[in-house]
PDB file of N, CA and C in Angstrom:
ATOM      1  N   UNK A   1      72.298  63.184  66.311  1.00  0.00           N
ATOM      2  CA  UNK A   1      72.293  61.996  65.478  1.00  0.00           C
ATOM      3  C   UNK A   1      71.448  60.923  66.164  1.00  0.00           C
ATOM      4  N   UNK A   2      70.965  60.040  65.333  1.00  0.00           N
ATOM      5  CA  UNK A   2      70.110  58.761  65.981  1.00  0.00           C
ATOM      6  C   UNK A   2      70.714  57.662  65.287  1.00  0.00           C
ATOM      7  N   UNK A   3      70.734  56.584  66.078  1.00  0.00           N
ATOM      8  CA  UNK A   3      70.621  55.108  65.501  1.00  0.00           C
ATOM      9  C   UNK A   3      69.435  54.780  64.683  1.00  0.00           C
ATOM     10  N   UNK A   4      70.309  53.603  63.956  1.00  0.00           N
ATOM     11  CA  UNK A   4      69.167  52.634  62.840  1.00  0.00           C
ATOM     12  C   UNK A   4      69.610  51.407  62.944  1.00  0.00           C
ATOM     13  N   UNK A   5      68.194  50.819  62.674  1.00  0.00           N
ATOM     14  CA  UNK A   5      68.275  48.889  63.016  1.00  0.00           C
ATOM     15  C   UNK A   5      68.923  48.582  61.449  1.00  0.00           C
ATOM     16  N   UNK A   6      70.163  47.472  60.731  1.00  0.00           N
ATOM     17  CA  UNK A   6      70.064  47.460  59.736  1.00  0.00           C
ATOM     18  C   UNK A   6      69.097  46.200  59.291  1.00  0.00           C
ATOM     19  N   UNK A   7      68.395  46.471  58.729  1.00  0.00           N
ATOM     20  CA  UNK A   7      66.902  45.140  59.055  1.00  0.00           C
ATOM     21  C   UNK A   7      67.435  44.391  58.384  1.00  0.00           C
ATOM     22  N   UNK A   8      68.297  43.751  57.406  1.00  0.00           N
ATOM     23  CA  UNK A   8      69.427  42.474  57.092  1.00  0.00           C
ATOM     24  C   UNK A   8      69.699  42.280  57.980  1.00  0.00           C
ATOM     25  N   UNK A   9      70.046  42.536  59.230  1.00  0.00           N
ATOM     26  CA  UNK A   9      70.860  41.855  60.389  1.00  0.00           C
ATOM     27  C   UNK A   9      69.744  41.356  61.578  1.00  0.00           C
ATOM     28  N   UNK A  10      68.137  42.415  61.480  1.00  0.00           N
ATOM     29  CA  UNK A  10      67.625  41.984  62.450  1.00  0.00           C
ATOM     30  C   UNK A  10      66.774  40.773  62.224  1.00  0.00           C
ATOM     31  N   UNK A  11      66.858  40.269  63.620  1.00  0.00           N
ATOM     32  CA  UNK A  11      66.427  38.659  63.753  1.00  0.00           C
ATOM     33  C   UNK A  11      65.075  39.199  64.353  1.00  0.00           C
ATOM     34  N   UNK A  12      64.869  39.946  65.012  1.00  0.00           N
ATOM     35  CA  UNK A  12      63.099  40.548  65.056  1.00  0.00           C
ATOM     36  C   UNK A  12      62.863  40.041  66.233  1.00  0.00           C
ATOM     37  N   UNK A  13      63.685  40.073  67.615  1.00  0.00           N
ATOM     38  CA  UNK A  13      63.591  39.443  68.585  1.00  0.00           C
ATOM     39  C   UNK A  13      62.921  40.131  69.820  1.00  0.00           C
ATOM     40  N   UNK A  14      62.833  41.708  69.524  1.00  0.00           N
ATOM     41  CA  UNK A  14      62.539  43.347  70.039  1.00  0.00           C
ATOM     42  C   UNK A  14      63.086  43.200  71.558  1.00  0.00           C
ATOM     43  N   UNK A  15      64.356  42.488  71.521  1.00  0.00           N
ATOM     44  CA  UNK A  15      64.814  43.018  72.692  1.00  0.00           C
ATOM     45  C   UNK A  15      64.796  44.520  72.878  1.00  0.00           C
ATOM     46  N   UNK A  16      65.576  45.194  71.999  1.00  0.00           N
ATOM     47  CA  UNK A  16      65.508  46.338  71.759  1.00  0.00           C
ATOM     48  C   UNK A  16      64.378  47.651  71.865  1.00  0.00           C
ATOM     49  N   UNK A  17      63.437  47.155  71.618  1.00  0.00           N
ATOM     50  CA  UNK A  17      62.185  47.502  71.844  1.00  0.00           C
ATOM     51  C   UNK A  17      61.714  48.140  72.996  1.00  0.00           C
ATOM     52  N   UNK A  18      61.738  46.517  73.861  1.00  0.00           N
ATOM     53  CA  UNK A  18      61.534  47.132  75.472  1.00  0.00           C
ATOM     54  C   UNK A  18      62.653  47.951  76.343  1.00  0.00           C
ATOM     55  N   UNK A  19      63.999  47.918  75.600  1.00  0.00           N
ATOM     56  CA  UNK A  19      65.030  49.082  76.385  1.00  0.00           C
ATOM     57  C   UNK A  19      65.105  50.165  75.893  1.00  0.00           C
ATOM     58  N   UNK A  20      64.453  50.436  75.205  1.00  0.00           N
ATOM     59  CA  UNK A  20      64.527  51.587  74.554  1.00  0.00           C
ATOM     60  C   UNK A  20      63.464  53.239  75.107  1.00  0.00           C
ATOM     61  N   UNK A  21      64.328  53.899  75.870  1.00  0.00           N
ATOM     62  CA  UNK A  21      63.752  54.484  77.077  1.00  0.00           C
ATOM     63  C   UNK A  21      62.917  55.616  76.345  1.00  0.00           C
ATOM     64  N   UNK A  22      63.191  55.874  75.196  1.00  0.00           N
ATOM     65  CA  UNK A  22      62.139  57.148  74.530  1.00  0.00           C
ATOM     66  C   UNK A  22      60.658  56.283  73.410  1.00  0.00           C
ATOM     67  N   UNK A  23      61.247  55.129  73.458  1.00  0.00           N
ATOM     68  CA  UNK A  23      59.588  54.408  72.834  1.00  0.00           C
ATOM     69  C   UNK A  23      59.648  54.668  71.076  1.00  0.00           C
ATOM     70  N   UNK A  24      61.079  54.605  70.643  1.00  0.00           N
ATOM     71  CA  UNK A  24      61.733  55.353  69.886  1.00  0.00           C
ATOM     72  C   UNK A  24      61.189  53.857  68.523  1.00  0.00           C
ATOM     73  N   UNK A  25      61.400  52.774  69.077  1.00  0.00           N
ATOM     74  CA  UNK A  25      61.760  51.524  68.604  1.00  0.00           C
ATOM     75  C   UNK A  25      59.905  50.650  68.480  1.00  0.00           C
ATOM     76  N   UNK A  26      59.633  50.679  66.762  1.00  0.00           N
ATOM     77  CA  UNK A  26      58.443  49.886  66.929  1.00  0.00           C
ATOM     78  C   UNK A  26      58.622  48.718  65.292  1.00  0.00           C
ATOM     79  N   UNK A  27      58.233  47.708  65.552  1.00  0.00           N
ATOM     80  CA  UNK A  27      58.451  46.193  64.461  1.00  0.00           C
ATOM     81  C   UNK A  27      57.713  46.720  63.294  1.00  0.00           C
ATOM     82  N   UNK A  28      58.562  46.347  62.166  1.00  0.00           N
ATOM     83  CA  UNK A  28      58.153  46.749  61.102  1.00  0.00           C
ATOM     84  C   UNK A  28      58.613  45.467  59.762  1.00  0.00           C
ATOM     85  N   UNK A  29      57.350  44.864  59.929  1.00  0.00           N
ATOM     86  CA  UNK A  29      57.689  43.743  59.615  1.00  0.00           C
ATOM     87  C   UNK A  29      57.759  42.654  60.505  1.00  0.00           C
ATOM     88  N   UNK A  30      59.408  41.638  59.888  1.00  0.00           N
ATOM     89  CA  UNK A  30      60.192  41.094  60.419  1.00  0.00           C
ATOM     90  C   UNK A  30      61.166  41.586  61.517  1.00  0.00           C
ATOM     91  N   UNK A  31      61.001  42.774  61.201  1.00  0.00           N
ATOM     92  CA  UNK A  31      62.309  43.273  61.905  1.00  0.00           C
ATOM     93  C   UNK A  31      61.780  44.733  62.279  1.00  0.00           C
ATOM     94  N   UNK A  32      62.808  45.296  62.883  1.00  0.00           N
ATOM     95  CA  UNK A  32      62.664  46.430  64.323  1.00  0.00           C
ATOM     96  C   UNK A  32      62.768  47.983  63.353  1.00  0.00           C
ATOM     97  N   UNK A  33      62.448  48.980  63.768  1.00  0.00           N
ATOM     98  CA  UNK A  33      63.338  50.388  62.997  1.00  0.00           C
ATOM     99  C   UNK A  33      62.811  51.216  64.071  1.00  0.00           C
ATOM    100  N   UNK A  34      63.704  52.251  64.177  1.00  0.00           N
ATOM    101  CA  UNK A  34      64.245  53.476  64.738  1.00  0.00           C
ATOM    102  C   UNK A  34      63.762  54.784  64.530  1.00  0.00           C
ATOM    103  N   UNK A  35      62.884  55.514  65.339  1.00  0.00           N
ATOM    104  CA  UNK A  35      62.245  56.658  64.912  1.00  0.00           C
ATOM    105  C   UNK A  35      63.536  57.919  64.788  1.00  0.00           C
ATOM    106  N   UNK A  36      63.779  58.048  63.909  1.00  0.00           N
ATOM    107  CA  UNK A  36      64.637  59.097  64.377  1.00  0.00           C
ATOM    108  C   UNK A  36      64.636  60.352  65.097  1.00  0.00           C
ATOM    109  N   UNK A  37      63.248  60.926  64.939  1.00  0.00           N
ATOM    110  CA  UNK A  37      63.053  61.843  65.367  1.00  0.00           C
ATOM    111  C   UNK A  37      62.877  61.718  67.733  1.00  0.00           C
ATOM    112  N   UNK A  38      62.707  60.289  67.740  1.00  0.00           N
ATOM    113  CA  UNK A  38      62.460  59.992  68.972  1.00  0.00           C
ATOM    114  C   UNK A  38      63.999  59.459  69.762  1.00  0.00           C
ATOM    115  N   UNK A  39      64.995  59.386  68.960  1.00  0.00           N
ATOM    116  CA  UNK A  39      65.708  58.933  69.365  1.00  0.00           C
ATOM    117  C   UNK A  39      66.837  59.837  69.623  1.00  0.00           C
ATOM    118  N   UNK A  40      67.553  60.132  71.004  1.00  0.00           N
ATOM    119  CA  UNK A  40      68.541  60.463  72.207  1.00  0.00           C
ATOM    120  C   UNK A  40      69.634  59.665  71.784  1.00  0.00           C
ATOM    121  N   UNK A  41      69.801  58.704  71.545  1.00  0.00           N
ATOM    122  CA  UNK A  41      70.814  57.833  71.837  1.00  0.00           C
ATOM    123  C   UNK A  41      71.058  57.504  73.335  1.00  0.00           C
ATOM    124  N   UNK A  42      69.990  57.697  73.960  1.00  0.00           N
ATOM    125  CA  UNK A  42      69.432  57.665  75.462  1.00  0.00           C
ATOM    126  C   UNK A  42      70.755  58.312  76.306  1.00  0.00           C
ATOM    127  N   UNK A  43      71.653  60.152  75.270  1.00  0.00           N
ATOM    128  CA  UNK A  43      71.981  60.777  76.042  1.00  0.00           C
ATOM    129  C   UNK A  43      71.052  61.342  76.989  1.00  0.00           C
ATOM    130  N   UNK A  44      72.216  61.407  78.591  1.00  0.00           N
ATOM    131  CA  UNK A  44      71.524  61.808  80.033  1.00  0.00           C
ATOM    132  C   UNK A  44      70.467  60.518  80.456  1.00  0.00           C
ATOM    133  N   UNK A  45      70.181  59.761  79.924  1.00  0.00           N
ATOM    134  CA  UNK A  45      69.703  58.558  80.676  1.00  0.00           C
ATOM    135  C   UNK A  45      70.477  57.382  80.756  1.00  0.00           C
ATOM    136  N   UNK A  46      71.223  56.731  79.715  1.00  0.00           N
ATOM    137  CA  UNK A  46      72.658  55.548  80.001  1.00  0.00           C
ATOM    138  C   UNK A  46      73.808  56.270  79.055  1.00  0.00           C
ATOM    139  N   UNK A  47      74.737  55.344  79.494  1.00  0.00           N
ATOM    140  CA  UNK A  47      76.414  55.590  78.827  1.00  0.00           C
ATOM    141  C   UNK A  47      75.845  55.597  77.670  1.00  0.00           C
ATOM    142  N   UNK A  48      75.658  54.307  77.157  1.00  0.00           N
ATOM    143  CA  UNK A  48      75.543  54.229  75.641  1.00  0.00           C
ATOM    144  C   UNK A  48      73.980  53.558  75.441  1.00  0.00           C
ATOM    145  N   UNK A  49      73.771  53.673  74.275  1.00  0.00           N
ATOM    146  CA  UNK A  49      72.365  53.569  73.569  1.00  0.00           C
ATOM    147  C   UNK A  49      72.253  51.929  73.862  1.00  0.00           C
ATOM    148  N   UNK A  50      71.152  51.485  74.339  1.00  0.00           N
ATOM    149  CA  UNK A  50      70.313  50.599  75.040  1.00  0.00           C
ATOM    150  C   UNK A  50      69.955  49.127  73.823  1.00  0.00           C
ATOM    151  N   UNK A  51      69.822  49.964  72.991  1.00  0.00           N
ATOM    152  CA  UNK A  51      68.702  48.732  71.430  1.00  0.00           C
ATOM    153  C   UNK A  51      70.439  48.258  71.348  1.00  0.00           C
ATOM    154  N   UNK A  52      71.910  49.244  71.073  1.00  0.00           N
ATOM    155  CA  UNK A  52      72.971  48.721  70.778  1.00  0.00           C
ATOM    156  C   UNK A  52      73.755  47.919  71.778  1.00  0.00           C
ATOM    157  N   UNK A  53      73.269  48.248  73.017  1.00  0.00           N
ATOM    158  CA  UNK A  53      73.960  47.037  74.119  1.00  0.00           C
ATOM    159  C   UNK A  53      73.146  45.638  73.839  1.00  0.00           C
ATOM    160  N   UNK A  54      72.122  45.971  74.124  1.00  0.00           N
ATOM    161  CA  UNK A  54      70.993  44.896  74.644  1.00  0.00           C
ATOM    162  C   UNK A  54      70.938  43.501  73.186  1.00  0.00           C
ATOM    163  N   UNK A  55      71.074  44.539  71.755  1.00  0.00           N
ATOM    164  CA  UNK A  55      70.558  43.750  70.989  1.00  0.00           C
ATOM    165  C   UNK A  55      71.894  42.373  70.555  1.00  0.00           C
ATOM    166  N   UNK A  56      71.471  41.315  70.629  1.00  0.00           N
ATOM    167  CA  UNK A  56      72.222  39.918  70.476  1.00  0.00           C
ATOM    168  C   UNK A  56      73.249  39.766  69.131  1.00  0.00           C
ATOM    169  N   UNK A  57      72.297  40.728  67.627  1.00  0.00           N
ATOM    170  CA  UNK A  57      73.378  40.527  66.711  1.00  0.00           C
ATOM    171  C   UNK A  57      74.524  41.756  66.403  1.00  0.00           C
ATOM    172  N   UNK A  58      75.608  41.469  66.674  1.00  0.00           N
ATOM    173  CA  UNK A  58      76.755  42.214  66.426  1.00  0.00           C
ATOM    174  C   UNK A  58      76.936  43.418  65.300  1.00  0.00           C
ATOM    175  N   UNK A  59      76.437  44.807  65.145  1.00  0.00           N
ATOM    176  CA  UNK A  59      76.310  45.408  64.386  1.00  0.00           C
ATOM    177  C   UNK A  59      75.099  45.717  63.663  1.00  0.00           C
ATOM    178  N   UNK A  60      74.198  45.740  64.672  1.00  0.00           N
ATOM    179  CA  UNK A  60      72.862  45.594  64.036  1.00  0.00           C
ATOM    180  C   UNK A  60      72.209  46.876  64.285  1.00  0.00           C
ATOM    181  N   UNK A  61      72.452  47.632  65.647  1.00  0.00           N
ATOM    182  CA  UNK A  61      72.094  48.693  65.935  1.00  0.00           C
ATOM    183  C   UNK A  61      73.061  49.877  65.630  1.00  0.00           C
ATOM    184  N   UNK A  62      73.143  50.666  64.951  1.00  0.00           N
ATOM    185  CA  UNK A  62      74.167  51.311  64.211  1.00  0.00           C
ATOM    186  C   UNK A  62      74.178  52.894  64.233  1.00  0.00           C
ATOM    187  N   UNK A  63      75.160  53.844  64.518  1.00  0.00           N
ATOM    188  CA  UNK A  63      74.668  55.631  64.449  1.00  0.00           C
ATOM    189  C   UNK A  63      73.901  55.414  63.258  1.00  0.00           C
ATOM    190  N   UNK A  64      73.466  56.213  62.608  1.00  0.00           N
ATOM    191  CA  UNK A  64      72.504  56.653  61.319  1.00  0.00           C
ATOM    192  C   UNK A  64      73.892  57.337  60.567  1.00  0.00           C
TER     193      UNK A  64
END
């Protein structure tokens, strides 16, 4: 499974962007989205997925 940005929530700030250890994460628009095919959920590199710690609005980075 991969995460998705819900772009209603993103503020387009790409924190997310730069933690995002597979390069998974590129601006589209206003706001951020999620390659799915690139995205780990950065299992074997952190606990939990990086765009969902890092990013500032509450529920924004989400499983798919």
């Amino acid at each position: 499974m991969a995460y998705k940005i819900v772009a209603e929530k993103c503020n387009g700030c790409g924190s997310c962007e730069f933690e995002c250890p597979n390069n998974a994460i590129k601006a589209r628009g206003a706001a951020f989205a999620i390659n799915a095919g690139k995205c780990t959920e950065c299992k074997g590199i952190y606990p939990t997925p990086q765009c969902a710690a890092t990013c500032p609005v509450p529920k924004t980075c989400v499983p798919a």
